[in-house]
N, C-alpha and C. Protein backbone atom coordinates (compact mmCIF):
# COMPACT_ATOMS: atom_id res chain seq x y z
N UNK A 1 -5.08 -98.55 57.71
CA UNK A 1 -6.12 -98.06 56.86
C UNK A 1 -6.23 -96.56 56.99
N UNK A 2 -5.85 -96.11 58.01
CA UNK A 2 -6.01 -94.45 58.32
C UNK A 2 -4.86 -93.82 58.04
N UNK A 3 -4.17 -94.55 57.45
CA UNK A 3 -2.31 -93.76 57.17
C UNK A 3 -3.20 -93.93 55.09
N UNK A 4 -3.67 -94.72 54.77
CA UNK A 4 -4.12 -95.05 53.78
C UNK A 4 -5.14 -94.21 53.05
N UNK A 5 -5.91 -94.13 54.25
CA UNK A 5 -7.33 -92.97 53.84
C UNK A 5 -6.21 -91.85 53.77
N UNK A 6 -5.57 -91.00 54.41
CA UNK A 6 -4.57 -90.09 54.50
C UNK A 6 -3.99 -89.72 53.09
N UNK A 7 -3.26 -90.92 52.99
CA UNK A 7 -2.36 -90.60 51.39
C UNK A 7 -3.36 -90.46 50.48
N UNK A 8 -4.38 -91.26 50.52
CA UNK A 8 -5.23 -91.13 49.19
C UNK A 8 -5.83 -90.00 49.07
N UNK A 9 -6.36 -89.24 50.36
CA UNK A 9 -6.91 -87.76 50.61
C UNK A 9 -5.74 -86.77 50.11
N UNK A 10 -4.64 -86.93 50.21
CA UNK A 10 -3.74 -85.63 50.02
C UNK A 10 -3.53 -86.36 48.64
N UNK A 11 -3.12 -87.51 47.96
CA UNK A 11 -2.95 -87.32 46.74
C UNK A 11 -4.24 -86.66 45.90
N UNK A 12 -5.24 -86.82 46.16
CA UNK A 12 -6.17 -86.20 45.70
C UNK A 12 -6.40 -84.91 45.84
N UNK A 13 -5.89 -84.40 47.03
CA UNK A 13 -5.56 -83.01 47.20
C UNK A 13 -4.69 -82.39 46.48
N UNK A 14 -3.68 -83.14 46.04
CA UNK A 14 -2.73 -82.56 45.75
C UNK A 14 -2.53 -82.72 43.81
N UNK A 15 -3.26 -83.61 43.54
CA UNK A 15 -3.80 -83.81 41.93
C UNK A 15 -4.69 -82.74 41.82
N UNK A 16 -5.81 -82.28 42.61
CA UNK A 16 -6.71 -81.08 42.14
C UNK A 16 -5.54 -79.87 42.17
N UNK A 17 -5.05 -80.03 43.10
CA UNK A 17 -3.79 -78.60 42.88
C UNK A 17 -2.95 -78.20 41.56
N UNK A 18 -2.82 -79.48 41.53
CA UNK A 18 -1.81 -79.77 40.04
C UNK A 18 -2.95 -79.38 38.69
N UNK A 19 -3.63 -79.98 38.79
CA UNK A 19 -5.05 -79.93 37.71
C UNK A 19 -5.24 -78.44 37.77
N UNK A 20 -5.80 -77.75 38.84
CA UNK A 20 -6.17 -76.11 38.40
C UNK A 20 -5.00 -75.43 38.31
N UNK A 21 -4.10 -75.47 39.21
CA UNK A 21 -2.46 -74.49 38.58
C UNK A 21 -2.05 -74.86 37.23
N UNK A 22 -2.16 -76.11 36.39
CA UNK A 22 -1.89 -76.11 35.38
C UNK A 22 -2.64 -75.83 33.69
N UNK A 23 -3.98 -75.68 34.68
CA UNK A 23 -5.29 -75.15 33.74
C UNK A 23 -5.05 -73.39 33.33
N UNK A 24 -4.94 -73.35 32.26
CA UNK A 24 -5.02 -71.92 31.81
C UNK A 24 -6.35 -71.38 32.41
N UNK A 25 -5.75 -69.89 32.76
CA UNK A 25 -7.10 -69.37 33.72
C UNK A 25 -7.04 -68.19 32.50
N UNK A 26 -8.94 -68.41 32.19
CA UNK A 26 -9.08 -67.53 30.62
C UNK A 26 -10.34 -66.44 31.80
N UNK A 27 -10.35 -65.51 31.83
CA UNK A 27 -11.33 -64.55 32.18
C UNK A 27 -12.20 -64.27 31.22
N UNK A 28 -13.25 -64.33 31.42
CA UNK A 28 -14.61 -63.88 30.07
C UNK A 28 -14.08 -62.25 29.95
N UNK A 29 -14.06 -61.75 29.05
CA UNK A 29 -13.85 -60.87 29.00
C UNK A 29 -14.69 -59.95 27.14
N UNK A 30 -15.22 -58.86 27.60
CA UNK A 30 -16.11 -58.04 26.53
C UNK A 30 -15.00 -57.47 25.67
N UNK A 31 -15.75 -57.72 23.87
CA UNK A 31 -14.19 -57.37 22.96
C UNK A 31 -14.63 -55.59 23.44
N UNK A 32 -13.65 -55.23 22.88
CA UNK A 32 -13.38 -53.77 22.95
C UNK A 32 -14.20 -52.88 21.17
N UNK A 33 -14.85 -52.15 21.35
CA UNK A 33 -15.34 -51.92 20.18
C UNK A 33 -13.76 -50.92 19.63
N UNK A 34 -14.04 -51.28 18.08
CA UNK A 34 -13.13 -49.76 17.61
C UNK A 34 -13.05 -48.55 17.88
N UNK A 35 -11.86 -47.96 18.15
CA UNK A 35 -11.93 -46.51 18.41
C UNK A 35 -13.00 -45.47 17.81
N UNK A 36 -13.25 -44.83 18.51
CA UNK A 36 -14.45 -43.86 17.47
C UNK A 36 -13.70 -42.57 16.77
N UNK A 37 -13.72 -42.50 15.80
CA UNK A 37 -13.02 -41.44 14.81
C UNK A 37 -14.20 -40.49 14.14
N UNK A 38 -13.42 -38.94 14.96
CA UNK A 38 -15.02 -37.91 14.49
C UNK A 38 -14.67 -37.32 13.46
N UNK A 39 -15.37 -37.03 12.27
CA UNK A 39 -15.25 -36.93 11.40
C UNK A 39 -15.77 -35.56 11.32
N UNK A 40 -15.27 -34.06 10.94
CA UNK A 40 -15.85 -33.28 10.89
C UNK A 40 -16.58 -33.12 9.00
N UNK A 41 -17.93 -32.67 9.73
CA UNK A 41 -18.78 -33.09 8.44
C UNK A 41 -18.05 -31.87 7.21
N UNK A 42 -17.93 -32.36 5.88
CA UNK A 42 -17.36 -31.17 5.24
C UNK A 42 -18.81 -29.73 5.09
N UNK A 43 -18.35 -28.86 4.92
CA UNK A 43 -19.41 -27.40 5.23
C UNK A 43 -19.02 -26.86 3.94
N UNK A 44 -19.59 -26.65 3.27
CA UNK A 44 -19.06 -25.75 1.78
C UNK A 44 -19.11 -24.17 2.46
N UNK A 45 -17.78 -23.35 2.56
CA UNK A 45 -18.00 -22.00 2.74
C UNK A 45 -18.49 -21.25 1.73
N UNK A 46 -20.16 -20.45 2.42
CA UNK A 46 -20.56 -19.56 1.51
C UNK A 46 -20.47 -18.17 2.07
N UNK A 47 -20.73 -17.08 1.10
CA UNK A 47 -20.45 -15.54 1.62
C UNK A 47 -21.96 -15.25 0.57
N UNK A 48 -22.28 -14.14 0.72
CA UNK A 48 -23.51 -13.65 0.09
C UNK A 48 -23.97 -12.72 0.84
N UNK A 49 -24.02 -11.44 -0.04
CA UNK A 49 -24.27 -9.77 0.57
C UNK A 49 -25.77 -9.70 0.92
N UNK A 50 -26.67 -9.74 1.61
CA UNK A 50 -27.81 -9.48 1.76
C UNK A 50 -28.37 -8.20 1.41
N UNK A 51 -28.08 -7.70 2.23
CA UNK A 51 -28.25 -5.56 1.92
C UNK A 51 -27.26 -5.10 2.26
N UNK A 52 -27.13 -3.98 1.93
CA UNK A 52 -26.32 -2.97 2.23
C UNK A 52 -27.02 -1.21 2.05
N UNK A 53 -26.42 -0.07 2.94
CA UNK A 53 -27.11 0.97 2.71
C UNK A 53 -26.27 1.39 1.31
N UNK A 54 -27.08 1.65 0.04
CA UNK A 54 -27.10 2.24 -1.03
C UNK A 54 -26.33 3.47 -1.51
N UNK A 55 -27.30 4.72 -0.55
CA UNK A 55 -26.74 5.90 -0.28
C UNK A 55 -26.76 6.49 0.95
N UNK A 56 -25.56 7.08 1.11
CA UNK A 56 -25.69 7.68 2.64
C UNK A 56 -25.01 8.61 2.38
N UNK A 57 -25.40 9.94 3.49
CA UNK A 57 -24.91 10.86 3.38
C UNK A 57 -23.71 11.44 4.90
N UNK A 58 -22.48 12.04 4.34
CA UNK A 58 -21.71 12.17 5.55
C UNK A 58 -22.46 12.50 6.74
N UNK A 59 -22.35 11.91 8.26
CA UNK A 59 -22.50 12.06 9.09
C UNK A 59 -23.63 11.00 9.58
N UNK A 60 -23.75 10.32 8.31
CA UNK A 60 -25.32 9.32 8.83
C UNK A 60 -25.03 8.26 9.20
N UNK A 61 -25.57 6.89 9.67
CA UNK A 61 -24.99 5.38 9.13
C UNK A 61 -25.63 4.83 8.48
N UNK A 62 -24.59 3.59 7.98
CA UNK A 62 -24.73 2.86 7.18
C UNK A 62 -24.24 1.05 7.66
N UNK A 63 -25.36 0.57 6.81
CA UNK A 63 -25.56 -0.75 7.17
C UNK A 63 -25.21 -1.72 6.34
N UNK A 64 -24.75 -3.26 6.32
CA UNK A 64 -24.21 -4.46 5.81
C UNK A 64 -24.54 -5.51 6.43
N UNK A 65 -25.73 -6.30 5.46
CA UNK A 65 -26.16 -7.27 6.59
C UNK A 65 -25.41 -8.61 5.39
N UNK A 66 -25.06 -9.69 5.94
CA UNK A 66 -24.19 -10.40 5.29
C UNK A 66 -24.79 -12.09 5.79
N UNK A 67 -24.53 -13.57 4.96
CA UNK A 67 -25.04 -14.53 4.97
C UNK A 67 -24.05 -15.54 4.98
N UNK A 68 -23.26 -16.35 5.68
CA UNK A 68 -22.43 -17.14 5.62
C UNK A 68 -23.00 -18.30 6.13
N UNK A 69 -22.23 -19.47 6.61
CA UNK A 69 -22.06 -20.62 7.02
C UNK A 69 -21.76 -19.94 9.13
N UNK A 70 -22.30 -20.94 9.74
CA UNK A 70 -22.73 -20.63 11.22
C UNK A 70 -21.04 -20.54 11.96
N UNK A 71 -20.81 -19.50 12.67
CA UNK A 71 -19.24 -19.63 13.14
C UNK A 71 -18.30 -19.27 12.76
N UNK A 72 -18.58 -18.77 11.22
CA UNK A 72 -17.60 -18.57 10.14
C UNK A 72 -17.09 -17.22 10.65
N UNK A 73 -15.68 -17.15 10.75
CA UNK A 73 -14.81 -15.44 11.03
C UNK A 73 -15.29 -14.41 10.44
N UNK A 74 -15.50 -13.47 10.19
CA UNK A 74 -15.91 -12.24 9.21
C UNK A 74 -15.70 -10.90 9.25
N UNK A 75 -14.90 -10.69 8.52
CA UNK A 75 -14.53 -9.16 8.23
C UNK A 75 -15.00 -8.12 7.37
N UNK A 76 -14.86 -6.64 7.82
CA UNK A 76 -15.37 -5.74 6.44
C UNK A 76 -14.52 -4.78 6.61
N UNK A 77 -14.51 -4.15 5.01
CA UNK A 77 -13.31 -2.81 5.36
C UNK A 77 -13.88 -2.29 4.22
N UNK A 78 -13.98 -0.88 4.57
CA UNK A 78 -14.61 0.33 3.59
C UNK A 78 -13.72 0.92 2.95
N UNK A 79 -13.36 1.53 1.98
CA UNK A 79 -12.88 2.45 1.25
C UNK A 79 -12.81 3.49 1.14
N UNK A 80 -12.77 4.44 1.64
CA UNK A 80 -13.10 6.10 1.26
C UNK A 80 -12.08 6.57 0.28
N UNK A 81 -12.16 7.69 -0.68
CA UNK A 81 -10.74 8.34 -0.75
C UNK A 81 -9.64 8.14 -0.30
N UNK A 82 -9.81 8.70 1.42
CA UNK A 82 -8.85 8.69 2.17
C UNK A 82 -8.00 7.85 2.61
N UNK A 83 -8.63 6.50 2.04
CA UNK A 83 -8.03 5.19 2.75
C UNK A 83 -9.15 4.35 3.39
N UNK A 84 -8.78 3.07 3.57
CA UNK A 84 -10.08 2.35 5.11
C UNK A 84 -10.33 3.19 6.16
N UNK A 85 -11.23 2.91 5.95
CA UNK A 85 -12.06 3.71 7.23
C UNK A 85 -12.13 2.94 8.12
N UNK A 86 -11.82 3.81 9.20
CA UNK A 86 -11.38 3.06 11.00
C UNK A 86 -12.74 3.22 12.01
N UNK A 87 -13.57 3.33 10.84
CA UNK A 87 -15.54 3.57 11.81
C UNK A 87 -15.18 2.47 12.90
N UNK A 88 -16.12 2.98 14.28
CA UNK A 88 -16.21 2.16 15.28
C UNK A 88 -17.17 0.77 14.95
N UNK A 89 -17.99 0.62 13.63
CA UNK A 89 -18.53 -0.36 13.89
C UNK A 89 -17.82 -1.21 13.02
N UNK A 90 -16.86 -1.18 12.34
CA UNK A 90 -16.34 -2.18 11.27
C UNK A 90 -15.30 -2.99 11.74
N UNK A 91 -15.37 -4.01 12.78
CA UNK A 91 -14.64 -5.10 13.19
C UNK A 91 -14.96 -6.12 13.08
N UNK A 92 -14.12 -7.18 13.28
CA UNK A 92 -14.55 -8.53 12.72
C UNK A 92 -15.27 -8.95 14.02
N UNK A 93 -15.88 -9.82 13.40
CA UNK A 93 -17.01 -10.68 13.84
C UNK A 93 -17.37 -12.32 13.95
N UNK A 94 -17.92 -13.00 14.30
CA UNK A 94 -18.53 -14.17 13.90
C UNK A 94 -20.02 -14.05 13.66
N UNK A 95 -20.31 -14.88 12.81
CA UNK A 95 -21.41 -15.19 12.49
C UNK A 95 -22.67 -16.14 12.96
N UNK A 96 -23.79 -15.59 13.60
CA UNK A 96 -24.53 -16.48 14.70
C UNK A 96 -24.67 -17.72 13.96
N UNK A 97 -25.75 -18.50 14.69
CA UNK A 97 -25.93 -19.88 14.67
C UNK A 97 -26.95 -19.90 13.19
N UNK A 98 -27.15 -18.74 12.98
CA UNK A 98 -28.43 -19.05 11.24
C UNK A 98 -26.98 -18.23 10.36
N UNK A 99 -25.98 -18.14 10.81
CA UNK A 99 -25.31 -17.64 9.37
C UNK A 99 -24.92 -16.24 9.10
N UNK A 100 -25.75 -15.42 9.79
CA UNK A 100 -26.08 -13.81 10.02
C UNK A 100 -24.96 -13.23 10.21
N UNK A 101 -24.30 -12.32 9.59
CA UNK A 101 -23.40 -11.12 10.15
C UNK A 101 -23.72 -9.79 9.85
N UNK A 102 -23.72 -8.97 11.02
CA UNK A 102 -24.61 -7.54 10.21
C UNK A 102 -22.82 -6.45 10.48
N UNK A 103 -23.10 -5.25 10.28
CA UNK A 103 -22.26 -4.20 10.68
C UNK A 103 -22.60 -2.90 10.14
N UNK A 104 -22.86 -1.91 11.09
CA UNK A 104 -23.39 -0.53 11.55
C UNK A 104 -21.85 0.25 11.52
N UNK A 105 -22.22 1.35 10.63
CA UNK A 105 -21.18 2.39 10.88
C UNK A 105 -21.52 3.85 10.71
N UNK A 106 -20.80 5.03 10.88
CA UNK A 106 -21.24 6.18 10.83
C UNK A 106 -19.78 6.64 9.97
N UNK A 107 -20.60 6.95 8.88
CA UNK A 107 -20.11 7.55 7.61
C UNK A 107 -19.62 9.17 8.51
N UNK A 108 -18.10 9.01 8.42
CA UNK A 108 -17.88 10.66 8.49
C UNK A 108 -17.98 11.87 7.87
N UNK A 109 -17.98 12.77 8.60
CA UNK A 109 -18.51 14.12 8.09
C UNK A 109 -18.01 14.67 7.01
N UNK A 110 -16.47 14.21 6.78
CA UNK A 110 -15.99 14.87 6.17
C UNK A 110 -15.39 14.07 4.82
N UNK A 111 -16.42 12.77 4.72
CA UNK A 111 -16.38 11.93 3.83
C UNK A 111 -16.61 12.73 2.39
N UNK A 112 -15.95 12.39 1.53
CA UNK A 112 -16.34 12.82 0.11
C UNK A 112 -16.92 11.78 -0.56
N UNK A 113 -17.71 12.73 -1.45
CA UNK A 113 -19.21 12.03 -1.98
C UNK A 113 -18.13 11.18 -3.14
N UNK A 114 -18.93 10.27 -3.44
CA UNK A 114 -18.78 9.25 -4.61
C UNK A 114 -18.76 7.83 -4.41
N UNK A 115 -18.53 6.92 -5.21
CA UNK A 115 -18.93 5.24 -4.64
C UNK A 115 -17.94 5.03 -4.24
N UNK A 116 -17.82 3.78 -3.26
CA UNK A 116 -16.86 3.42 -2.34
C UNK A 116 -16.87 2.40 -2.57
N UNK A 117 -16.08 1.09 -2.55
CA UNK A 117 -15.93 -0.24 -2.13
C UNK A 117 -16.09 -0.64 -0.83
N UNK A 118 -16.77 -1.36 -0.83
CA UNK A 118 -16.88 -2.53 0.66
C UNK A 118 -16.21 -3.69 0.15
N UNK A 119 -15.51 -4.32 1.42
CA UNK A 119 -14.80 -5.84 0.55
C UNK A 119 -15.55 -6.81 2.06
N UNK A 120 -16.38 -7.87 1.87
CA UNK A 120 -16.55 -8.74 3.35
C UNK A 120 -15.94 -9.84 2.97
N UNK A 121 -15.32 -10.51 4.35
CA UNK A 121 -14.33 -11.82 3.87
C UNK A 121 -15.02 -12.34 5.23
N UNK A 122 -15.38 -13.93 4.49
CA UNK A 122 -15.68 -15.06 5.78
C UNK A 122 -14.49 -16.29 5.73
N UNK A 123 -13.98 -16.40 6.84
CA UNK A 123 -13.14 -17.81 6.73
C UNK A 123 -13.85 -18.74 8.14
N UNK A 124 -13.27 -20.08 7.55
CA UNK A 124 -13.60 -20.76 8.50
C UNK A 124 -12.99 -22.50 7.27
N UNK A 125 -12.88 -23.21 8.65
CA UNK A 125 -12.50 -24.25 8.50
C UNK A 125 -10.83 -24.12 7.71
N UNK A 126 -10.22 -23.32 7.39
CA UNK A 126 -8.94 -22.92 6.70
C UNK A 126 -9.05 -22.19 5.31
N UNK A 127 -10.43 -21.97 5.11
CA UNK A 127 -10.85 -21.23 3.85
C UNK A 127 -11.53 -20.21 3.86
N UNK A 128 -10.89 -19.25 2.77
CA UNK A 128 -11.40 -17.88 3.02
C UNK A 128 -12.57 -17.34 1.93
N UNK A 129 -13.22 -16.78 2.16
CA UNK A 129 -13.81 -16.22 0.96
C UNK A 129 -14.05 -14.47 0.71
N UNK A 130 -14.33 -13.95 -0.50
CA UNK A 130 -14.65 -12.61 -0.27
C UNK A 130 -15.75 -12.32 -1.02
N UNK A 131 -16.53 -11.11 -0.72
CA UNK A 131 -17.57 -10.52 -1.55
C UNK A 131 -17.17 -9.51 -1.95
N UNK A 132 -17.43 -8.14 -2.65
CA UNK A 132 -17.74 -7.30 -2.60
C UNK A 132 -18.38 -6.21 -3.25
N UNK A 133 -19.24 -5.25 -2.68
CA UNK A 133 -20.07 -4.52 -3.20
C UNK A 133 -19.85 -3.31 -3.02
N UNK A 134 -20.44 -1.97 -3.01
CA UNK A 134 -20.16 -0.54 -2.71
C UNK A 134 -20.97 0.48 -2.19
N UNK A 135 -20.86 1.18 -1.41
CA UNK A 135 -21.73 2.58 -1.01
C UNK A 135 -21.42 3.99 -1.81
N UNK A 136 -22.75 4.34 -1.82
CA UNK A 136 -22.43 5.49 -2.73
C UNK A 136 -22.87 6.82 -1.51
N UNK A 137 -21.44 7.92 -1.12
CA UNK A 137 -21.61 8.65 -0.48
C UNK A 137 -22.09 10.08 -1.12
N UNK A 138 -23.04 10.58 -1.09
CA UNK A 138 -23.76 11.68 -1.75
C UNK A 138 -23.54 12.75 -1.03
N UNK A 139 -23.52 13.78 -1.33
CA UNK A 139 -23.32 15.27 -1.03
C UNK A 139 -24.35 15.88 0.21
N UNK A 140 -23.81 16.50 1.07
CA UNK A 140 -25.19 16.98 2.07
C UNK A 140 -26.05 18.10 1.65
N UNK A 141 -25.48 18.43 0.43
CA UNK A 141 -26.17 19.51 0.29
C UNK A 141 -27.09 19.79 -0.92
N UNK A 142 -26.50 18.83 -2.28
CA UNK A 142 -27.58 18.36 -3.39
C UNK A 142 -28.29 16.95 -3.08
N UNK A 143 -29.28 17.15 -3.97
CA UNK A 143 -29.91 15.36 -4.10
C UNK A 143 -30.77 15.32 -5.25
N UNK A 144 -31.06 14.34 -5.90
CA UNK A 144 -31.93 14.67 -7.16
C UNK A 144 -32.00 15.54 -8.42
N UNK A 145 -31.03 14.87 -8.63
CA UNK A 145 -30.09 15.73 -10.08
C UNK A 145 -30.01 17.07 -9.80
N UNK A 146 -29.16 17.41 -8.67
CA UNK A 146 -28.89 18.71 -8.01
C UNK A 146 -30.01 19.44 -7.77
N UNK A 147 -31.27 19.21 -7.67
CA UNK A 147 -31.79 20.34 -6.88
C UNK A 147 -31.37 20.71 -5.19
N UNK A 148 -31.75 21.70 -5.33
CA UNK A 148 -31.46 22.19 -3.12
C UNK A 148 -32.21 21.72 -2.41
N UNK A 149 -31.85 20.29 -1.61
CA UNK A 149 -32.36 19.56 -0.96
C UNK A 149 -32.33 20.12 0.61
N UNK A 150 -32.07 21.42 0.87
CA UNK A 150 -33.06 22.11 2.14
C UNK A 150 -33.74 22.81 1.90
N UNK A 151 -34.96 22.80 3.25
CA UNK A 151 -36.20 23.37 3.45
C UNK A 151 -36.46 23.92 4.33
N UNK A 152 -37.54 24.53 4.84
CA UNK A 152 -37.69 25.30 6.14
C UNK A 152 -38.96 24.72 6.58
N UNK A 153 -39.38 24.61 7.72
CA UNK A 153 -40.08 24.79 8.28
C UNK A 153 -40.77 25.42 9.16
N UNK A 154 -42.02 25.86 9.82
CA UNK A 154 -42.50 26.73 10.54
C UNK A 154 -42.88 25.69 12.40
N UNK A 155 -42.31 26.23 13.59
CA UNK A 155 -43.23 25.46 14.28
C UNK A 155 -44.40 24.51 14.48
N UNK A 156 -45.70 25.40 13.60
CA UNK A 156 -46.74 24.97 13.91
C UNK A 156 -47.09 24.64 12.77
N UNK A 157 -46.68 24.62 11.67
CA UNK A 157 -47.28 24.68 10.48
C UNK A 157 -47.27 22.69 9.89
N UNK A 158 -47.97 22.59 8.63
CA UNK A 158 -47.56 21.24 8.45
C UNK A 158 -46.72 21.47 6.77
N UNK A 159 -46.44 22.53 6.14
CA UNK A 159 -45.69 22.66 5.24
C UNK A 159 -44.45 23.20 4.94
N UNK A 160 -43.99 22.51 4.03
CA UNK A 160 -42.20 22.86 4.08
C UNK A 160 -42.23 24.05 3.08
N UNK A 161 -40.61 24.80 3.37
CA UNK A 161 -41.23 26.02 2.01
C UNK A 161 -39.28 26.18 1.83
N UNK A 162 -39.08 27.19 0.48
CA UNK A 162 -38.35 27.64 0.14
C UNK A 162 -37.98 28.61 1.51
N UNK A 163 -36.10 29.09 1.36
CA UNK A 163 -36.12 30.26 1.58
C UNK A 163 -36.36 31.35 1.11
N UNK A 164 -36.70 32.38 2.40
CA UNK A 164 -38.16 33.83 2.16
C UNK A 164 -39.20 33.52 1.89
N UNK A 165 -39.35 32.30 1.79
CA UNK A 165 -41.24 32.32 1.61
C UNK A 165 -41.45 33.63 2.78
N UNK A 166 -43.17 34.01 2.23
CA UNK A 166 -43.32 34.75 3.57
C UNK A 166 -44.14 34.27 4.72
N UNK A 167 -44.33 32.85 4.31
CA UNK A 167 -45.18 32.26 5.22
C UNK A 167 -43.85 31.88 6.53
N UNK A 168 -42.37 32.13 6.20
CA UNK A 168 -41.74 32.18 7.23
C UNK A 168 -41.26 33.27 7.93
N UNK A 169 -42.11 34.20 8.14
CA UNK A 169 -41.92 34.97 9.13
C UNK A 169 -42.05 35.34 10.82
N UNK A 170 -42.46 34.29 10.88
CA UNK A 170 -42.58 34.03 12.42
C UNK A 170 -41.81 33.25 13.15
N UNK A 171 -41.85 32.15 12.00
CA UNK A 171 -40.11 30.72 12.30
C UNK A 171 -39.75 30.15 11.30
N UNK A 172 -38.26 29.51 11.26
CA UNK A 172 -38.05 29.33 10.20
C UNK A 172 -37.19 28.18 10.72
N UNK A 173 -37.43 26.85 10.36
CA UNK A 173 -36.09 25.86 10.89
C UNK A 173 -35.84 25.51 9.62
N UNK A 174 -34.84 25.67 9.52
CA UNK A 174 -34.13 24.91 8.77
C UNK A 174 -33.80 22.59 8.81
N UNK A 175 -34.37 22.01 7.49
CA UNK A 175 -34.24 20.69 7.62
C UNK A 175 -34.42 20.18 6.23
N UNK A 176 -33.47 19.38 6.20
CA UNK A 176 -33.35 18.42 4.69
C UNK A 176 -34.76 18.20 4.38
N UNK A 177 -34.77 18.33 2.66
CA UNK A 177 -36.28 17.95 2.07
C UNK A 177 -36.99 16.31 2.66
N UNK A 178 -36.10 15.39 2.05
CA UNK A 178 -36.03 14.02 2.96
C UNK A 178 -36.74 14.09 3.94
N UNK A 179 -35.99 14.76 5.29
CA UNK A 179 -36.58 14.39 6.71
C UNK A 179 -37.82 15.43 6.45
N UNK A 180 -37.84 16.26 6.03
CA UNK A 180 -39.72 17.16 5.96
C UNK A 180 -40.49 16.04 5.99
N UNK A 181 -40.35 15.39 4.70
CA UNK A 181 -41.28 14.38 3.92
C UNK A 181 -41.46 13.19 4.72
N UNK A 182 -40.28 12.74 5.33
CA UNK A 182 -40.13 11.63 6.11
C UNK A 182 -41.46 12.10 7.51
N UNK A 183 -41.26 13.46 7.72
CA UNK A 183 -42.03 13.96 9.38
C UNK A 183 -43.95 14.28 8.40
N UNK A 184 -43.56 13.92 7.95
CA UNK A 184 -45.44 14.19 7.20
C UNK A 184 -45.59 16.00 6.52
N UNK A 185 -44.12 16.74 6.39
CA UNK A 185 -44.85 17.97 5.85
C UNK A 185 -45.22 18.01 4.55
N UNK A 186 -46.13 18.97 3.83
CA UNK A 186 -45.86 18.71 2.51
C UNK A 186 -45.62 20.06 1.67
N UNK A 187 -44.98 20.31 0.41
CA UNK A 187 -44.71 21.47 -0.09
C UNK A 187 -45.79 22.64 -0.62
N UNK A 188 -45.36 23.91 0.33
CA UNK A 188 -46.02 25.35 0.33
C UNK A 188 -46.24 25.28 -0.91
N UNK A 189 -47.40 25.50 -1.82
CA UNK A 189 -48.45 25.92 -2.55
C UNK A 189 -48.32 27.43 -2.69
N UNK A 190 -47.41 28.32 -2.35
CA UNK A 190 -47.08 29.32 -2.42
C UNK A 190 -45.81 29.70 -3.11
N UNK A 191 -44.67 29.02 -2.41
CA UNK A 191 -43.19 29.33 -3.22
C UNK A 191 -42.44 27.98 -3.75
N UNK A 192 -43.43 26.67 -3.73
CA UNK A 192 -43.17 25.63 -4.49
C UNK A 192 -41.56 25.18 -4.70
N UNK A 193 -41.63 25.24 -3.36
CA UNK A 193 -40.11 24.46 -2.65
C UNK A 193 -39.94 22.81 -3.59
C-alpha cells in the first residue's frame, strides 16, 4: 500500500508538471499606447513696420521698431548713396516672445541728404518675408523750406536770436533752432530769428 500511495503521489506529481509546462504562460500585460507625433502648429509669417525715424539728420540716430511672429530671424539694411551702411546697430536679430524687433543706428556725418531705403526681412520656419520703407536724411544746415536753422544763444538769457543781434554781446553759443525750442528758448523780439 505504501509503494502504492508512492506511485499515485508522483504520478500526480508528475501530471501537475506535465499540465503547467504544457499550459501557455500568457503574462497580463498593458497595450502600449501609439507613438506620440508632435505636430508643429502651422504660424502664418508676418512682417509689419511699426515706426521708423522719418527724418534725421547726419550725425544723429535713427530708429526701426518692427512686428513679426515670436523667434522669427530678422534683418535690416540701409541704403545710403554710398552703398549699405555698416552702422553698428544694424545686425540681425531675433524677435522677443510678443513679436518685437527694434534697431538703433547713428546716421553718419558725412551722409548725404535725401530718402533712403530700409529693406527688413523676417524668416522663420523656412520662410522669408520682406518690408520696406525709407528715411529721409536732411541737411545740417537747412530745415523748413530752407530757412537757417541756427541760432544763438546767450548763457543766461531764455531767448534765441539771429547772428549780431546785439543782445549777443556778452555770449553767444551757437545751437540748432530745433534744440533752442526743444530747451524752452523762445525767439528775440528784436532781430526775429
Amino acid at each position: 500500500m505504501r509503494i502504492a500511495r508512492i506511485i499515485t503521489s508522483t504520478l500526480i506529481a508528475a501530471s501537475l508538471v506535465l499540465v503547467f509546462c504544457a499550459s501557455p504562460v500568457t503574462a497580463h500585460t498593458t497595450p502600449k499606447p501609439p507613438p506620440l507625433t508632435l505636430q508643429t502648429p502651422t504660424v502664418e509669417l508676418s512682417l509689419q513696420i511699426i515706426s521708423v525715424t522719418t527724418q534725421v539728420r547726419p550725425g544723429q540716430s535713427a530708429t526701426l521698431v518692427a512686428q513679426t511672429i515670436p523667434g522669427a530671424k530678422c534683418s535690416i539694411a540701409v541704403y545710403y548713396k554710398s552703398g549699405k551702411s555698416t552702422a553698428s546697430g544694424l545686425y540681425p536679430k531675433t524677435a522677443n516672445n510678443s513679436g518685437r524687433v527694434s534697431w538703433t543706428w547713428k546716421v553718419g556725418t558725412r551722409t548725404t541728404p535725401g530718402n533712403w531705403p530700409i529693406v527688413v526681412t523676417a524668416s522663420y520656419g523656412g520662410k522669408t518675408i520682406t518690408r520696406s520703407t525709407s528715411i529721409s536724411v536732411i541737411s545740417a544746415v537747412k530745415l523748413n523750406g530752407g530757412t537757417d536753422d541756427i541760432v544763438y544763444i546767450t548763457r543766461t538769457g531764455a531767448k534765441y536770436h539771429r547772428a549780431g543781434c546785439r543782445y549777443l554781446s556778452q555770449s553767444c553759443i551757437r545751437i540748432e533752432r530745433v534744440e533752442a525750442i526743444r530747451r524752452g528758448y523762445t525767439p528775440c523780439s528784436v532781430c526775429h530769428p
